[in-house]
PDB file of N, CA and C in Angstrom:
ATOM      1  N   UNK A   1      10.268  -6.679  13.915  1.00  0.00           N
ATOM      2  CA  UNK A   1       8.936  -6.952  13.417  1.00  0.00           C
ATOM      3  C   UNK A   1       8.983  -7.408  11.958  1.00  0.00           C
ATOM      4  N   UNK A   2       9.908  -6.944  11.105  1.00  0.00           N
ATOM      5  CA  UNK A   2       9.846  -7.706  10.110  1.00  0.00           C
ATOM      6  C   UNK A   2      10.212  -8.669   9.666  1.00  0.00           C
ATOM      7  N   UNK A   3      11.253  -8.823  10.078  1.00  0.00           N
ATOM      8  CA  UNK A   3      12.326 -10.397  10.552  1.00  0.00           C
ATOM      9  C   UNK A   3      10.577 -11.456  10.261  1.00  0.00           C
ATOM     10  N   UNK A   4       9.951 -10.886  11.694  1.00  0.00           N
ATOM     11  CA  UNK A   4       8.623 -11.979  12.236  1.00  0.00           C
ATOM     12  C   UNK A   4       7.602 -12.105  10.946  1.00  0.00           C
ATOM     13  N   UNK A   5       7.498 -10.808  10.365  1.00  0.00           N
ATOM     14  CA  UNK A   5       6.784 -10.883   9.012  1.00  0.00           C
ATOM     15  C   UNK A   5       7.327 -12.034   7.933  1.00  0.00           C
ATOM     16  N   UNK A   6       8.417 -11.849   7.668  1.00  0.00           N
ATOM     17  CA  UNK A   6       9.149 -12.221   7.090  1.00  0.00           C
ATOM     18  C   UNK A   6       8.893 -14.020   7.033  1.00  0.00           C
ATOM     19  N   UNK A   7       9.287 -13.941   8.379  1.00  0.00           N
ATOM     20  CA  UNK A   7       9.517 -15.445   8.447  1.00  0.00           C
ATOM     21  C   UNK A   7       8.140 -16.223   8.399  1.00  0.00           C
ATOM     22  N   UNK A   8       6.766 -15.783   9.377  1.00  0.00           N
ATOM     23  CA  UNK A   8       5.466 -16.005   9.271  1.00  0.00           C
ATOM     24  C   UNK A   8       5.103 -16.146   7.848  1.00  0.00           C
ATOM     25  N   UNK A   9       5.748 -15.610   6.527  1.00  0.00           N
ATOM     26  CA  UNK A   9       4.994 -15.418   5.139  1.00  0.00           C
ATOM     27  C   UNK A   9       5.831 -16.861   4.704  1.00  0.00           C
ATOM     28  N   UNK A  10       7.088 -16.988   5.028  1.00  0.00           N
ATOM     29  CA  UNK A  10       8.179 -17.561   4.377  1.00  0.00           C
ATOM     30  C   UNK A  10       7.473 -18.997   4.903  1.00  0.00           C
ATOM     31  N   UNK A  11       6.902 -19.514   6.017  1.00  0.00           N
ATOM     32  CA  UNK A  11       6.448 -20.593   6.694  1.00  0.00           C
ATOM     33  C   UNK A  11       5.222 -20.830   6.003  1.00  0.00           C
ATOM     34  N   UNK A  12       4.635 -19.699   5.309  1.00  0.00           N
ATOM     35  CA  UNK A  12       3.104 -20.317   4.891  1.00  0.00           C
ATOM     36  C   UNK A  12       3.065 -20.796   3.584  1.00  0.00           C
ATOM     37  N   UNK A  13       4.427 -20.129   2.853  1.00  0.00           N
ATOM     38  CA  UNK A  13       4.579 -20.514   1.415  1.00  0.00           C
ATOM     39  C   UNK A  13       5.030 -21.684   1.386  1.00  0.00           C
ATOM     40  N   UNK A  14       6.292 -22.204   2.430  1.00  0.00           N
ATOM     41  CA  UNK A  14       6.994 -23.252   2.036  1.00  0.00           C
ATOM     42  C   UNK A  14       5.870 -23.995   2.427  1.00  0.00           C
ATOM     43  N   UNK A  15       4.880 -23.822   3.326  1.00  0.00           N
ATOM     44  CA  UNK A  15       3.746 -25.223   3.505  1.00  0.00           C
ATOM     45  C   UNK A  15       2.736 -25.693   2.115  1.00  0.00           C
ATOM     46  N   UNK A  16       2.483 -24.460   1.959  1.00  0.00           N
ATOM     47  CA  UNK A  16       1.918 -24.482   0.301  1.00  0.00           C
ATOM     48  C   UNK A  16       2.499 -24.944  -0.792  1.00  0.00           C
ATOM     49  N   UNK A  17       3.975 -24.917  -0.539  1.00  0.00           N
ATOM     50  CA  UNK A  17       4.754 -26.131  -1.881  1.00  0.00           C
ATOM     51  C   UNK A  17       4.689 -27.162  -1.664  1.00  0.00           C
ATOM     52  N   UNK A  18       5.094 -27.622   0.236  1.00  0.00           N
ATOM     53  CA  UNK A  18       5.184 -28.890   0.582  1.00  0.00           C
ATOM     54  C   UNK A  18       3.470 -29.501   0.494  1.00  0.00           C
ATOM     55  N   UNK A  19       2.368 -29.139   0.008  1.00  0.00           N
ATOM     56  CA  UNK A  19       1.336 -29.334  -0.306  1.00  0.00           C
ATOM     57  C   UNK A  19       0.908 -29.779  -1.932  1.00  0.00           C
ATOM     58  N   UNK A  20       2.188 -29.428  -2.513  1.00  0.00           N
ATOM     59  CA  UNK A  20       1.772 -29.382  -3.866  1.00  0.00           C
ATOM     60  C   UNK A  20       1.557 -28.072  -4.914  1.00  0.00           C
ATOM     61  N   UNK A  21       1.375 -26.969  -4.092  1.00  0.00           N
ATOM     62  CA  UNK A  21       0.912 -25.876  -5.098  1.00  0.00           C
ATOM     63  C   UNK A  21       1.810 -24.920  -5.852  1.00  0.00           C
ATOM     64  N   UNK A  22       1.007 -24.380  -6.829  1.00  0.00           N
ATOM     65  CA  UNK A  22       1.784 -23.937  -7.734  1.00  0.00           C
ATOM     66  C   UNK A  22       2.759 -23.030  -7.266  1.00  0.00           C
ATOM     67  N   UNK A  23       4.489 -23.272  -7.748  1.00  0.00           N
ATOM     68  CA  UNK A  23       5.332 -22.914  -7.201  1.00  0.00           C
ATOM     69  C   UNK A  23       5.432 -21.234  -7.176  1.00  0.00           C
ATOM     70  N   UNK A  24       4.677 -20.852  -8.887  1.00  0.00           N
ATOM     71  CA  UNK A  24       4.881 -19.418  -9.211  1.00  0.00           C
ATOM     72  C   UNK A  24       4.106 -18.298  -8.877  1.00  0.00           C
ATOM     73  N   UNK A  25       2.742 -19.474  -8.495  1.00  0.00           N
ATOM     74  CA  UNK A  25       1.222 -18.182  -7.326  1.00  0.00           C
ATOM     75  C   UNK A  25       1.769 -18.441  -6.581  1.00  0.00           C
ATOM     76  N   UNK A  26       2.744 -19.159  -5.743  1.00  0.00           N
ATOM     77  CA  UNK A  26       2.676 -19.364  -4.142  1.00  0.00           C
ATOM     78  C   UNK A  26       4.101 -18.164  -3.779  1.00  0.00           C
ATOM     79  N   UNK A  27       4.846 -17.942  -5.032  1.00  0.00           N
ATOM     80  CA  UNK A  27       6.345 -17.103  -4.674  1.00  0.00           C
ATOM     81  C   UNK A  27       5.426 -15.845  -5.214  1.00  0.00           C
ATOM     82  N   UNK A  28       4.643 -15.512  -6.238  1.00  0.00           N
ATOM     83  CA  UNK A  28       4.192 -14.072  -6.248  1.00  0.00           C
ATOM     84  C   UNK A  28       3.093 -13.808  -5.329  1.00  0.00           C
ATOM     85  N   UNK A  29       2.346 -14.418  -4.515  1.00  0.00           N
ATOM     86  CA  UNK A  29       1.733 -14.188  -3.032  1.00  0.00           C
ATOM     87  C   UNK A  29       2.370 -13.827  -2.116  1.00  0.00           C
ATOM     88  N   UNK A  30       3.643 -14.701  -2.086  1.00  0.00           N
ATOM     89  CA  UNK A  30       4.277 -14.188  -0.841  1.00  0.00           C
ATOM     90  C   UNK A  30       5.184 -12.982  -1.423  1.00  0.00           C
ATOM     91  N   UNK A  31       5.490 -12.433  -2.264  1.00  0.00           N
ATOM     92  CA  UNK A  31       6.325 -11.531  -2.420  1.00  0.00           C
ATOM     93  C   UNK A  31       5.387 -10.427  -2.701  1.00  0.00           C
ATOM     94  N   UNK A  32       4.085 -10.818  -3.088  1.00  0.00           N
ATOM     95  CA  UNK A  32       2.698  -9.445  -2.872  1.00  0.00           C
ATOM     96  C   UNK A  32       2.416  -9.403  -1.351  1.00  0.00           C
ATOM     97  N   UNK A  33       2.803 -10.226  -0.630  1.00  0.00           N
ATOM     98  CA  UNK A  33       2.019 -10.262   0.925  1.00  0.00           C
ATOM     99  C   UNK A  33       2.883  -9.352   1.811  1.00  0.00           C
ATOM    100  N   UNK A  34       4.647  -9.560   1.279  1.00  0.00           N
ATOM    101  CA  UNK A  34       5.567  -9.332   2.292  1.00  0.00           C
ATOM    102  C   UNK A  34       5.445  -7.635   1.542  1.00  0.00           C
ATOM    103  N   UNK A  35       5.646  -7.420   0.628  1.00  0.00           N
ATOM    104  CA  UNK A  35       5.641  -6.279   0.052  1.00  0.00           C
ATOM    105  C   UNK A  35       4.660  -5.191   0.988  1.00  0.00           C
ATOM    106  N   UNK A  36       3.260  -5.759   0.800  1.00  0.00           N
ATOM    107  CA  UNK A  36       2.353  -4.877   1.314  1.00  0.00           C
ATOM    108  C   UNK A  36       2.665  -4.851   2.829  1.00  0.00           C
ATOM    109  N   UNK A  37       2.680  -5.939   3.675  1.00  0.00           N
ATOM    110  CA  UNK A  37       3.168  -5.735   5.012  1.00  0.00           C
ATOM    111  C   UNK A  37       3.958  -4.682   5.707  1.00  0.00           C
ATOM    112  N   UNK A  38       5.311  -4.773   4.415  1.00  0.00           N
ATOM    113  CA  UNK A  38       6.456  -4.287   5.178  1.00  0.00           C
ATOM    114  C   UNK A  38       5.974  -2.092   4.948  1.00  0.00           C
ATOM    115  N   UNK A  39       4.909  -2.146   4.004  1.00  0.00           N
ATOM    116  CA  UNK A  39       4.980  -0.719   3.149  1.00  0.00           C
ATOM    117  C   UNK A  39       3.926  -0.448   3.963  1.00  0.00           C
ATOM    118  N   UNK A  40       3.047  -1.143   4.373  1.00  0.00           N
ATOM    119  CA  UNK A  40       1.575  -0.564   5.147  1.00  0.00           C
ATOM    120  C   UNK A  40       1.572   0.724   5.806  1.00  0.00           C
ATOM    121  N   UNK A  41       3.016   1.029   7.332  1.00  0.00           N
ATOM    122  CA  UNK A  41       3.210   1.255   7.722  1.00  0.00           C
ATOM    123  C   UNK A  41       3.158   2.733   7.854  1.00  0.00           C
ATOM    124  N   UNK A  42       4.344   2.482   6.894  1.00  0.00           N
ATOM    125  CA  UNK A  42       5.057   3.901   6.424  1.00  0.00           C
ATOM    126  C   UNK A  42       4.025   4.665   5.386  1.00  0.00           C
ATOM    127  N   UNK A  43       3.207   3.912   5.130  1.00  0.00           N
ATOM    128  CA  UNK A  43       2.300   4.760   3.890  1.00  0.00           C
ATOM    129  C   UNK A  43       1.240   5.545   4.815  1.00  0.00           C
ATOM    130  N   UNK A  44       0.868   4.727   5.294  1.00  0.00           N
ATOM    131  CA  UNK A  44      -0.391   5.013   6.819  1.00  0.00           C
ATOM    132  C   UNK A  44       0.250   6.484   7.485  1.00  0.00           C
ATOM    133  N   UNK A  45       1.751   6.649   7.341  1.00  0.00           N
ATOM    134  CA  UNK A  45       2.559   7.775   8.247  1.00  0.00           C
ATOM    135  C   UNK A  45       2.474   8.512   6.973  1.00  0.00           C
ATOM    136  N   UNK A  46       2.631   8.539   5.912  1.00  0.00           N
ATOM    137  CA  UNK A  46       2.550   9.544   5.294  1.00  0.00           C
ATOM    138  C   UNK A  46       2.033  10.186   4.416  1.00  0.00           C
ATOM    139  N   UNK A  47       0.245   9.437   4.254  1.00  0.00           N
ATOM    140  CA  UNK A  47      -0.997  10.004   4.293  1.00  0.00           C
ATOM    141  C   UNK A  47      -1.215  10.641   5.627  1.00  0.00           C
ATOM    142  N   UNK A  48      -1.367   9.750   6.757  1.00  0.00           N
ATOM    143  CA  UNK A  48      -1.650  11.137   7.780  1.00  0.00           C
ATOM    144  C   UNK A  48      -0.549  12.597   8.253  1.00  0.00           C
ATOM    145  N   UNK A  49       0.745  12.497   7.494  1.00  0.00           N
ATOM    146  CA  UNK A  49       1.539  13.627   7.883  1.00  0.00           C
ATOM    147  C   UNK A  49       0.804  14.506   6.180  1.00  0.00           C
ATOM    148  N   UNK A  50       0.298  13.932   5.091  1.00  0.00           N
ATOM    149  CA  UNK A  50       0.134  14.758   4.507  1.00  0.00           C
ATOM    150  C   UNK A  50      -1.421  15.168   5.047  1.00  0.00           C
ATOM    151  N   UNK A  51      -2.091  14.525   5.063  1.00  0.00           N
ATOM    152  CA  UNK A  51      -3.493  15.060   6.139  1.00  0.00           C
ATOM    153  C   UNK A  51      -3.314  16.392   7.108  1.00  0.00           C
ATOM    154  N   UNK A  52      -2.234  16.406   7.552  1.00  0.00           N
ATOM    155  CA  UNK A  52      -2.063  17.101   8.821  1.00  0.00           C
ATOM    156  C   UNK A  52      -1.069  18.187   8.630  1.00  0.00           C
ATOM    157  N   UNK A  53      -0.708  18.298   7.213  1.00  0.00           N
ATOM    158  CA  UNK A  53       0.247  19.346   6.427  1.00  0.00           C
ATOM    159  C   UNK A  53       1.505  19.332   7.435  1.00  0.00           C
ATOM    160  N   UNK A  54       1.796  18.424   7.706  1.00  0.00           N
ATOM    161  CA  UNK A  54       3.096  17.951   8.511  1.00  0.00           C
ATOM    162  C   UNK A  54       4.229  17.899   7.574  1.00  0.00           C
ATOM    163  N   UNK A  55       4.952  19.472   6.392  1.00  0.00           N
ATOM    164  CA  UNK A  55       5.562  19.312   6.270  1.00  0.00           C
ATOM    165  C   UNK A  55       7.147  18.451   6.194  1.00  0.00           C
ATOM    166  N   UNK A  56       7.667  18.587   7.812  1.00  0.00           N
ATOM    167  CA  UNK A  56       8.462  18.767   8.075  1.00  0.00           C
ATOM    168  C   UNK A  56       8.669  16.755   8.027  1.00  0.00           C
ATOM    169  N   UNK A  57       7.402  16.346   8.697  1.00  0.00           N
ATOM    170  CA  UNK A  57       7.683  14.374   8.716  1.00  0.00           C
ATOM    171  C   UNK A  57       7.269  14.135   7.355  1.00  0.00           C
ATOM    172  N   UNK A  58       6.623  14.645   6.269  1.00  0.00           N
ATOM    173  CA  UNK A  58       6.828  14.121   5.308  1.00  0.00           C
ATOM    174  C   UNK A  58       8.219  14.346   4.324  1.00  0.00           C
ATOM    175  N   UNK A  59       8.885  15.616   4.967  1.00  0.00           N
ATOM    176  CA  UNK A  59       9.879  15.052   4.260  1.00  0.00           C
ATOM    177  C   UNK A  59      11.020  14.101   4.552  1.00  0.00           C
ATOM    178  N   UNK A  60      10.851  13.972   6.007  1.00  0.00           N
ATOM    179  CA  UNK A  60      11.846  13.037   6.803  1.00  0.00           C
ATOM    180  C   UNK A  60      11.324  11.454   5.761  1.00  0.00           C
ATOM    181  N   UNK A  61      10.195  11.230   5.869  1.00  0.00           N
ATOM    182  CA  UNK A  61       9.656   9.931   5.321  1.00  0.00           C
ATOM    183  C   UNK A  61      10.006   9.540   4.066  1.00  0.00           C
ATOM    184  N   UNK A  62       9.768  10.948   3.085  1.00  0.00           N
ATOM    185  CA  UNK A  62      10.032  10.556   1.923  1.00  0.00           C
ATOM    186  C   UNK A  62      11.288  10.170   1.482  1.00  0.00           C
ATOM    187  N   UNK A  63      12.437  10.608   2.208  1.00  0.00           N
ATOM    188  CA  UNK A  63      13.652  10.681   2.494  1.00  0.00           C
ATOM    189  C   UNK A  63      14.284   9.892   2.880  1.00  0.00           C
ATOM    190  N   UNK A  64      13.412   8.907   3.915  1.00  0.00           N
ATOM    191  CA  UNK A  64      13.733   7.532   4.364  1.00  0.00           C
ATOM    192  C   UNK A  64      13.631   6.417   3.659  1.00  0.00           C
ATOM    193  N   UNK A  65      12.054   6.557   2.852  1.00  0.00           N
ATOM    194  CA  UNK A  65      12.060   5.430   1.700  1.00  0.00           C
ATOM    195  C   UNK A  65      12.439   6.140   0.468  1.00  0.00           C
ATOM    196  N   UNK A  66      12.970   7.126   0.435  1.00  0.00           N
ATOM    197  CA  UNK A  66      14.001   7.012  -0.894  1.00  0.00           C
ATOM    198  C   UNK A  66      12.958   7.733  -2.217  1.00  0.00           C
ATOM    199  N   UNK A  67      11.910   8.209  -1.848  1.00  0.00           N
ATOM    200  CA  UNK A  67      11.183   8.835  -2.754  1.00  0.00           C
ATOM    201  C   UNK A  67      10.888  10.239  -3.757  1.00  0.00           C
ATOM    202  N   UNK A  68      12.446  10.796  -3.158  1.00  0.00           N
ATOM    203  CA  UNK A  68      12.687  11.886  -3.698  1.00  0.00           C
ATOM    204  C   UNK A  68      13.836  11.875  -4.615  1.00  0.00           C
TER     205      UNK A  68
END
């Protein structure tokens, strides 16, 4: 799935250069777009494990992205 993210963001930017537009909004869009995409996820999992005092998956999570 992110590969597909990835590549879907990477296709809309390069159309936006091959259009003309500015090279440095069109690379910090896509690197704000892919950013939020790829993080949505995991954030969504660990507001609701802290919602749900789900110890035990928030620390697996935090652990996974490296936040401890």
């Amino acid at each position: 799935q992110a590969e597909q993210v990835r590549d879907d963001l990477t296709a809309k930017a390069l159309a936006a250069l091959e259009q003309g537009g500015d090279a440095q909004a069109i690379m910090q869009d896509l690197a704000w777009k892919l950013t939020n995409r790829l993080i949505h996820a995991p954030t969504k999992s660990l507001q609701q494990a802290a919602r749900d005092g789900d110890d035990e998956r928030l620390t697996i999570l935090r652990n996974s992205l490296g936040l401890e």
